[in-house]
PDB file of N, CA and C in Angstrom:
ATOM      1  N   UNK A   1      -2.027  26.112  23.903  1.00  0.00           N
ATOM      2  CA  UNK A   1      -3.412  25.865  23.547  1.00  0.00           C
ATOM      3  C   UNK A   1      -3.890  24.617  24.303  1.00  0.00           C
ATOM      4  N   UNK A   2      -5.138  24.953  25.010  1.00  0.00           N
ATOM      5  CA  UNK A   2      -5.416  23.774  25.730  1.00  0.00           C
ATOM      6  C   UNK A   2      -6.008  21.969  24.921  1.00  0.00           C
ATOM      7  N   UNK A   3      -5.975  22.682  23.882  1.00  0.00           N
ATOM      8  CA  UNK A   3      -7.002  21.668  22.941  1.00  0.00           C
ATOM      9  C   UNK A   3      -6.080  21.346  21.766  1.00  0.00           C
ATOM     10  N   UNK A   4      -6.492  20.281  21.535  1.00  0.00           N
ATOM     11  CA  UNK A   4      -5.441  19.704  20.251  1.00  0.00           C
ATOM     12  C   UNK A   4      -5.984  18.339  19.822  1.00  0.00           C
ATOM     13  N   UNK A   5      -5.873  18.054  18.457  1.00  0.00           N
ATOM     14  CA  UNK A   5      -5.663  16.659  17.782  1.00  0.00           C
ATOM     15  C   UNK A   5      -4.752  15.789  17.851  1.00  0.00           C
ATOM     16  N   UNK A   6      -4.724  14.505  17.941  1.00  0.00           N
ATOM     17  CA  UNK A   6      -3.104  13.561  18.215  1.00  0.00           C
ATOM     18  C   UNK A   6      -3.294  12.707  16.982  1.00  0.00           C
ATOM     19  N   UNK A   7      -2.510  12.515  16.572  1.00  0.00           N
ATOM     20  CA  UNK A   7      -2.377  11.531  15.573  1.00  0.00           C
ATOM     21  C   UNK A   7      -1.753  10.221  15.887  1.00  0.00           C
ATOM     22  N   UNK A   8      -1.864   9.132  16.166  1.00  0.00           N
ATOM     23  CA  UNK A   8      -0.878   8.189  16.717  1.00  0.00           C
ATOM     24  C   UNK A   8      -1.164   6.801  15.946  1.00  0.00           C
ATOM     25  N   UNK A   9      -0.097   5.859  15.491  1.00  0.00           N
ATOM     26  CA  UNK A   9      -0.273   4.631  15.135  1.00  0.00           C
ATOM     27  C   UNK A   9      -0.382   3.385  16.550  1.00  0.00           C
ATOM     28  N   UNK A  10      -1.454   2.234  16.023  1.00  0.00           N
ATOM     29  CA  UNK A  10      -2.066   1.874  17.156  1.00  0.00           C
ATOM     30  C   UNK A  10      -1.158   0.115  16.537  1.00  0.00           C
ATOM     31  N   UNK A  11      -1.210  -0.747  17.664  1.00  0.00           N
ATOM     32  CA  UNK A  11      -0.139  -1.988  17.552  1.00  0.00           C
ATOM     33  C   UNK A  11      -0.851  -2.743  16.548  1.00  0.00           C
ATOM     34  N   UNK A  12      -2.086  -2.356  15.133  1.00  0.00           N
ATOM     35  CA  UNK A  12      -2.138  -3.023  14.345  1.00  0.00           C
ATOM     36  C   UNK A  12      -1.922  -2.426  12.846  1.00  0.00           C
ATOM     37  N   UNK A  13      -0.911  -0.894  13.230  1.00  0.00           N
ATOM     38  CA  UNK A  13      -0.795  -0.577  11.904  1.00  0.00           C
ATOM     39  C   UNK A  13      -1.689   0.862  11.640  1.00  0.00           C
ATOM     40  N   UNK A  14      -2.331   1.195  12.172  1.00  0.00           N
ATOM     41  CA  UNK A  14      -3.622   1.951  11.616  1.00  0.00           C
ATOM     42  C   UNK A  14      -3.137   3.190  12.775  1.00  0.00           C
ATOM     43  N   UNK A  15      -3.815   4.402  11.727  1.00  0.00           N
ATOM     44  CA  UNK A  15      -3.849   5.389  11.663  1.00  0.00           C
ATOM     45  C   UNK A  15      -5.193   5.723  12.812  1.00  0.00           C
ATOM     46  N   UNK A  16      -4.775   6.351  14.352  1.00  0.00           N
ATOM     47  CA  UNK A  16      -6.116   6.803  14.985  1.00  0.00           C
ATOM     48  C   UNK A  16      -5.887   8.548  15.138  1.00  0.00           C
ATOM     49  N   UNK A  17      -7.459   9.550  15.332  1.00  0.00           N
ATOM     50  CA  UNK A  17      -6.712  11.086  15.671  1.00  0.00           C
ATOM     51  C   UNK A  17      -7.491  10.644  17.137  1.00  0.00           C
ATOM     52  N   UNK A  18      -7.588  11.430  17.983  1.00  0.00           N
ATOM     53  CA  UNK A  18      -7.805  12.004  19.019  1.00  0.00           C
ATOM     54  C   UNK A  18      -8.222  13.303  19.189  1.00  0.00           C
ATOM     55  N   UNK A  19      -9.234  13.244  20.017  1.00  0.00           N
ATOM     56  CA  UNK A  19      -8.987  15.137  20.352  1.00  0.00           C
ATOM     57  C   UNK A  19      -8.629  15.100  21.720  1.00  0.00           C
ATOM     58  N   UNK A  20      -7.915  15.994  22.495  1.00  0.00           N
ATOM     59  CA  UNK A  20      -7.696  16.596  23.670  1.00  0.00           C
ATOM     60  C   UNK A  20      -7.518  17.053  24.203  1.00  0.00           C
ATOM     61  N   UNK A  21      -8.068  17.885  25.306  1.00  0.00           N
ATOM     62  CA  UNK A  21      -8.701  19.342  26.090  1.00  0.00           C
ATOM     63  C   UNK A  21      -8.057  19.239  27.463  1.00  0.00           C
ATOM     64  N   UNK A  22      -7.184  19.868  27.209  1.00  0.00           N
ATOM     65  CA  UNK A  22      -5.946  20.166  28.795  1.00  0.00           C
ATOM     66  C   UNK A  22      -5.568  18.336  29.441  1.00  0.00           C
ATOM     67  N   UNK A  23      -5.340  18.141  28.153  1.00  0.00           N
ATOM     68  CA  UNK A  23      -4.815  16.742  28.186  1.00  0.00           C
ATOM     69  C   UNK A  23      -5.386  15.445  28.853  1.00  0.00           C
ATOM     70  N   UNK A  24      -6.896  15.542  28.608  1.00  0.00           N
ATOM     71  CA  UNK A  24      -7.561  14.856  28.400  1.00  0.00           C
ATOM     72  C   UNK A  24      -8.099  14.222  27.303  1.00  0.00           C
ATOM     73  N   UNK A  25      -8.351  13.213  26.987  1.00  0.00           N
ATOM     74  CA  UNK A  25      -8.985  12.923  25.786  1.00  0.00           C
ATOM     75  C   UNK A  25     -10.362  12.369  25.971  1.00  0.00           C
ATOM     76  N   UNK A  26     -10.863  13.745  24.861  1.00  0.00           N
ATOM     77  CA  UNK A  26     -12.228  13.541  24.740  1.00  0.00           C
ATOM     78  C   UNK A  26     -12.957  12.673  23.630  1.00  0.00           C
ATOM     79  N   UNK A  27     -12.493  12.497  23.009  1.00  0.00           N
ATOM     80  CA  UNK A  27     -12.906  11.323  21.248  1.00  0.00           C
ATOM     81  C   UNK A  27     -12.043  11.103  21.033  1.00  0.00           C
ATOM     82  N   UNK A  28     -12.323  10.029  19.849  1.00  0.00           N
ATOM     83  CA  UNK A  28     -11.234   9.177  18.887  1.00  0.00           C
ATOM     84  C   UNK A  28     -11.541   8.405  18.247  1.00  0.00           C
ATOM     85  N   UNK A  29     -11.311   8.443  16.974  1.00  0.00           N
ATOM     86  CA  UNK A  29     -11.777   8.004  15.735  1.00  0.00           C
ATOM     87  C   UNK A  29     -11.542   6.257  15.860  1.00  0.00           C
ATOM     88  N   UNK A  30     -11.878   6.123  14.635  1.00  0.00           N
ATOM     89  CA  UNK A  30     -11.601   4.634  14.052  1.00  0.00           C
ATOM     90  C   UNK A  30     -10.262   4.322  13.417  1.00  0.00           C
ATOM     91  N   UNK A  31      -9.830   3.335  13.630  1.00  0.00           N
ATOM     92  CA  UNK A  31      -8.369   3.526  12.805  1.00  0.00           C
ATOM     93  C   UNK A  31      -8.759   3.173  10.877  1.00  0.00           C
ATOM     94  N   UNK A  32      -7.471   3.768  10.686  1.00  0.00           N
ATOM     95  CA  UNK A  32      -7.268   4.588   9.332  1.00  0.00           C
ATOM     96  C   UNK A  32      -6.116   3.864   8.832  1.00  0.00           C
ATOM     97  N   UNK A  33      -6.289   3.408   7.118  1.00  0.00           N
ATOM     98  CA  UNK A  33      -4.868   2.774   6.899  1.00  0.00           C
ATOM     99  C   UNK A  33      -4.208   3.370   6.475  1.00  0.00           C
ATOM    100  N   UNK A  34      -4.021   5.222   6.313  1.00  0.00           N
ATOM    101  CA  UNK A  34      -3.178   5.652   5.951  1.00  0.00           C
ATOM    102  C   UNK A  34      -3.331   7.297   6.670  1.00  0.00           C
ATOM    103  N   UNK A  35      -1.988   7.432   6.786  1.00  0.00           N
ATOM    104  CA  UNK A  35      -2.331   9.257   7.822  1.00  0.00           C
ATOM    105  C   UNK A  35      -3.081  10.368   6.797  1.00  0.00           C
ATOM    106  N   UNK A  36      -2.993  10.003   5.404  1.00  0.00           N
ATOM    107  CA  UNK A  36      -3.570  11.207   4.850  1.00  0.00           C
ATOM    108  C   UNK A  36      -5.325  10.894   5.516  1.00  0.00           C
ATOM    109  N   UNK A  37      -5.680   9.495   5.183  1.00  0.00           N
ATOM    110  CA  UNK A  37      -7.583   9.187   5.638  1.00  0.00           C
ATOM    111  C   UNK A  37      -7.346  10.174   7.203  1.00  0.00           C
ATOM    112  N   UNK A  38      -6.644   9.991   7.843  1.00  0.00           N
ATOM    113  CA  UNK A  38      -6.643  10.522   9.846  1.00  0.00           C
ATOM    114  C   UNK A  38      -6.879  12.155   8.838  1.00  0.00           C
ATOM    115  N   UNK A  39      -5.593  12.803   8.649  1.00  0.00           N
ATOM    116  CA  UNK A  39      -6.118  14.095   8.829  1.00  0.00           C
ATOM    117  C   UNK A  39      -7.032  14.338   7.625  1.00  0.00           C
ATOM    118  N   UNK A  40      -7.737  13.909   7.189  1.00  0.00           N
ATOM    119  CA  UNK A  40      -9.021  13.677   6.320  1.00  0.00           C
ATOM    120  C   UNK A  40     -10.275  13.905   7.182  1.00  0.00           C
ATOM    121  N   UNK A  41      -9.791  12.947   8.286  1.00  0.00           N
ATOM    122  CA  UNK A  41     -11.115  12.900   9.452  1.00  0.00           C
ATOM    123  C   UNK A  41     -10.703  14.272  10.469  1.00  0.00           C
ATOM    124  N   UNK A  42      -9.903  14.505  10.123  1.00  0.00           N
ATOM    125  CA  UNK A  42      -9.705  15.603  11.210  1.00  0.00           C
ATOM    126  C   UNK A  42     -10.832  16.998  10.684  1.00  0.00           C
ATOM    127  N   UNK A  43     -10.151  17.232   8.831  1.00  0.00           N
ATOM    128  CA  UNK A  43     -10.789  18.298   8.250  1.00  0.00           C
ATOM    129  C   UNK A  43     -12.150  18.462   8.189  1.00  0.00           C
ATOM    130  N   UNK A  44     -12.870  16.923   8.502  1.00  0.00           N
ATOM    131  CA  UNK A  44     -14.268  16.500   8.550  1.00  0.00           C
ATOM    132  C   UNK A  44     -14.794  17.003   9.506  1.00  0.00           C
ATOM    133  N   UNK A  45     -14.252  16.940  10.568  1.00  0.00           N
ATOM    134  CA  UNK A  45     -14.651  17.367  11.960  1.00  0.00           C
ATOM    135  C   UNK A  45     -14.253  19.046  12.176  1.00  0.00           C
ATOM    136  N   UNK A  46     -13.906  19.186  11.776  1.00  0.00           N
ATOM    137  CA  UNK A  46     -13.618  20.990  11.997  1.00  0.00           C
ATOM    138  C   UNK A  46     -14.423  21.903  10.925  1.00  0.00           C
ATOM    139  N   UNK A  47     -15.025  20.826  10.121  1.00  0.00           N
ATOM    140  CA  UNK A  47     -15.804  21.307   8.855  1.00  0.00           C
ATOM    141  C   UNK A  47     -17.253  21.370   9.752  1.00  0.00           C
ATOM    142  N   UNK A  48     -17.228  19.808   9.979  1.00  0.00           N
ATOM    143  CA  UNK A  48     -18.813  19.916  10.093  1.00  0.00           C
ATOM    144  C   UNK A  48     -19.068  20.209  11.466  1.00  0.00           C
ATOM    145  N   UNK A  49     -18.291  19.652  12.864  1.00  0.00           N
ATOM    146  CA  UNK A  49     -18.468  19.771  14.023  1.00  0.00           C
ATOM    147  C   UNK A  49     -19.096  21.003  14.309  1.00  0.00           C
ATOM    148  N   UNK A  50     -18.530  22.310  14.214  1.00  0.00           N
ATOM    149  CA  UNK A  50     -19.236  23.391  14.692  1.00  0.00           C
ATOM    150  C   UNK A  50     -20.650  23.623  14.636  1.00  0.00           C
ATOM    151  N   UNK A  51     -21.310  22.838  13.603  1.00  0.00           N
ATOM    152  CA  UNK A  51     -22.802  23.113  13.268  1.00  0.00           C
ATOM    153  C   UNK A  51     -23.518  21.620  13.458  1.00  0.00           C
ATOM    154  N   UNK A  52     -22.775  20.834  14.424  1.00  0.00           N
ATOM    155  CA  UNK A  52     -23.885  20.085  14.719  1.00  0.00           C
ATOM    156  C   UNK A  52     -24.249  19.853  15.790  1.00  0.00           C
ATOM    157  N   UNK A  53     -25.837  19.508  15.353  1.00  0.00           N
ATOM    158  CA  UNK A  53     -26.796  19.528  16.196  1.00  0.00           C
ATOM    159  C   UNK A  53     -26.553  18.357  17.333  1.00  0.00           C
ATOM    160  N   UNK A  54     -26.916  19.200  18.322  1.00  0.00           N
ATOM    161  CA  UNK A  54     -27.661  18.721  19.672  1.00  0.00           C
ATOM    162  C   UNK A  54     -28.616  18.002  20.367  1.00  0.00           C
ATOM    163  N   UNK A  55     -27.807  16.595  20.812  1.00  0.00           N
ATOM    164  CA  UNK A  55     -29.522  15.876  20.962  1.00  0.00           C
ATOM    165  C   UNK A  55     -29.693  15.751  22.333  1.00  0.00           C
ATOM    166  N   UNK A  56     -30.079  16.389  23.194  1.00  0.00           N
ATOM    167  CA  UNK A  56     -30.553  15.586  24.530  1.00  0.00           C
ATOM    168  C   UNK A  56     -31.402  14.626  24.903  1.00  0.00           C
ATOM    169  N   UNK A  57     -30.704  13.710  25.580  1.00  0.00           N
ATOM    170  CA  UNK A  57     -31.360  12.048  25.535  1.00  0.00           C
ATOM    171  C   UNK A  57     -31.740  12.151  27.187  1.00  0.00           C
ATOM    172  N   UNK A  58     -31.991  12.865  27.953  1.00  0.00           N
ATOM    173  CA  UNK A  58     -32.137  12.848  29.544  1.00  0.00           C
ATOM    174  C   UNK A  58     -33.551  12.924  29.287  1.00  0.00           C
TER     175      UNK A  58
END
């Protein structure tokens, strides 16, 4: 699968996800003080992401 979430601890402790698309990374959250809040933000984003809106700023 070209696309995926990362979960990784960052050198102050905290919980960050990632997304990334043929192993790039395209976003990434805020850090989190615990992995359940990360995949919390993950379920957030797969909840709401698909239906949001579009802003073009050009």
């Amino acid at each position: 699968m070209p696309h995926r979430f990362h979960i990784t601890k960052d050198k102050k402790g905290e919980f960050r996800v990632s997304f990334n698309y043929n192993s790039e990374k395209i976003f990434w959250t805020e850090g989190y003080s615990s992995k359940s809040s990360a995949k919390n933000a993950i379920d957030s984003i797969l909840k709401n992401g698909p239906g949001a809106e579009v802003v073009d700023e050009s």
